[in-house]
C-alpha atoms as a PDB file:
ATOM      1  CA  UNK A   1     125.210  75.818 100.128  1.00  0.00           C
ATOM      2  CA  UNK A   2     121.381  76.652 100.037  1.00  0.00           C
ATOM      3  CA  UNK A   3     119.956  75.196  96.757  1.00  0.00           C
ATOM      4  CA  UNK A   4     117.813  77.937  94.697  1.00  0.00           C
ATOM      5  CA  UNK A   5     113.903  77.884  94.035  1.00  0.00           C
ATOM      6  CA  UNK A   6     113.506  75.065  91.965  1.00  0.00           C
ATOM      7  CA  UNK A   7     116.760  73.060  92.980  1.00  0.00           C
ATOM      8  CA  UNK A   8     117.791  70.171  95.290  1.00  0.00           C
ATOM      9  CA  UNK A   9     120.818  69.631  97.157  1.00  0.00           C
ATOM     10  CA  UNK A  10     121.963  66.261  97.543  1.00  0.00           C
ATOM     11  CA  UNK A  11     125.118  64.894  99.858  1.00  0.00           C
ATOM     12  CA  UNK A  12     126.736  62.394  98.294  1.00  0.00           C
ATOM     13  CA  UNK A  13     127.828  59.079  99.732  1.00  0.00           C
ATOM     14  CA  UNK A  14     129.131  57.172  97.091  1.00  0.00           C
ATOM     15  CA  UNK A  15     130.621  57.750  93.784  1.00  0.00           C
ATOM     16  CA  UNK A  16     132.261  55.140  91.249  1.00  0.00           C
ATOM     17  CA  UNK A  17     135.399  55.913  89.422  1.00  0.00           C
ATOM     18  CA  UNK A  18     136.494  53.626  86.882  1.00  0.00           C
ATOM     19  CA  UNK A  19     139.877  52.255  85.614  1.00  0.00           C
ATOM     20  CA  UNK A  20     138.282  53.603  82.108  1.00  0.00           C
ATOM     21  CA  UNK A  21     138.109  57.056  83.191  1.00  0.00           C
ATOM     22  CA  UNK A  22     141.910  57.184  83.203  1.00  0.00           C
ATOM     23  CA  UNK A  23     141.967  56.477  79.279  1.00  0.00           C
ATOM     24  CA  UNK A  24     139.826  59.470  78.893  1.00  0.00           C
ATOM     25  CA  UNK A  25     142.644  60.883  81.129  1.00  0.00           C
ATOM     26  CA  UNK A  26     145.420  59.964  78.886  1.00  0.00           C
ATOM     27  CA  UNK A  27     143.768  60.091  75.434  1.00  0.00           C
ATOM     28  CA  UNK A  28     143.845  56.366  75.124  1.00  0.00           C
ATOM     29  CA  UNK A  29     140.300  55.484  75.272  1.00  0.00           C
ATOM     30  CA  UNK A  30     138.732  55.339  71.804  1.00  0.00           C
ATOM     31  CA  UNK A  31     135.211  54.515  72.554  1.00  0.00           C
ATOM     32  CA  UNK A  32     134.613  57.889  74.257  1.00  0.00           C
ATOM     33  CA  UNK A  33     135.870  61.647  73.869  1.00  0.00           C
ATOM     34  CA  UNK A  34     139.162  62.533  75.592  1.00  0.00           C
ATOM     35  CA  UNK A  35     138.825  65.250  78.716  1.00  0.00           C
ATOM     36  CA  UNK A  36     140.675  68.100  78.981  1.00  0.00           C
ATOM     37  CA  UNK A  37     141.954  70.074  82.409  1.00  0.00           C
ATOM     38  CA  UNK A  38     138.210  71.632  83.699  1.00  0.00           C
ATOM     39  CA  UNK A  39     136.099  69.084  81.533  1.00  0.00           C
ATOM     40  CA  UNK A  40     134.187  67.749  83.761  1.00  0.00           C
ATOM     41  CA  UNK A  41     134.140  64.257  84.515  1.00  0.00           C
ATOM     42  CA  UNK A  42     130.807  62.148  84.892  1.00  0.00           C
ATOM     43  CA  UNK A  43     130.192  59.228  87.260  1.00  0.00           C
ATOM     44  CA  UNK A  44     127.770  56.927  89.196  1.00  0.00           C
ATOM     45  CA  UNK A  45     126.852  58.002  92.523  1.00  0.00           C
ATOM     46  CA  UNK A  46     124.953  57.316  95.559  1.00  0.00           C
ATOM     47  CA  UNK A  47     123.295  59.856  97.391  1.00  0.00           C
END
């Protein structure tokens, strides 16, 4: 894709995914908000 005026398109190498991200998976984690099908999920990356 061909970022707009204004925007930056970065590849990205790396990304972390943590065993606490399933919790917010399953509803078990209660030191963060549970996600729902098409929340979207945030995460460290390299790029």
């Amino acid at each position: 894709p061909e970022p707009a005026e204004g925007e930056v398109l970065i590849h990205m190498s790396h990304i972390s995914l943590d065993p606490s991200m399933r919790g917010q998976m399953e509803n078990r984690a209660d030191y963060v908000a549970p996600l729902h099908i098409g929340d979207v999920m945030r995460a460290g990356g390299v790029g």
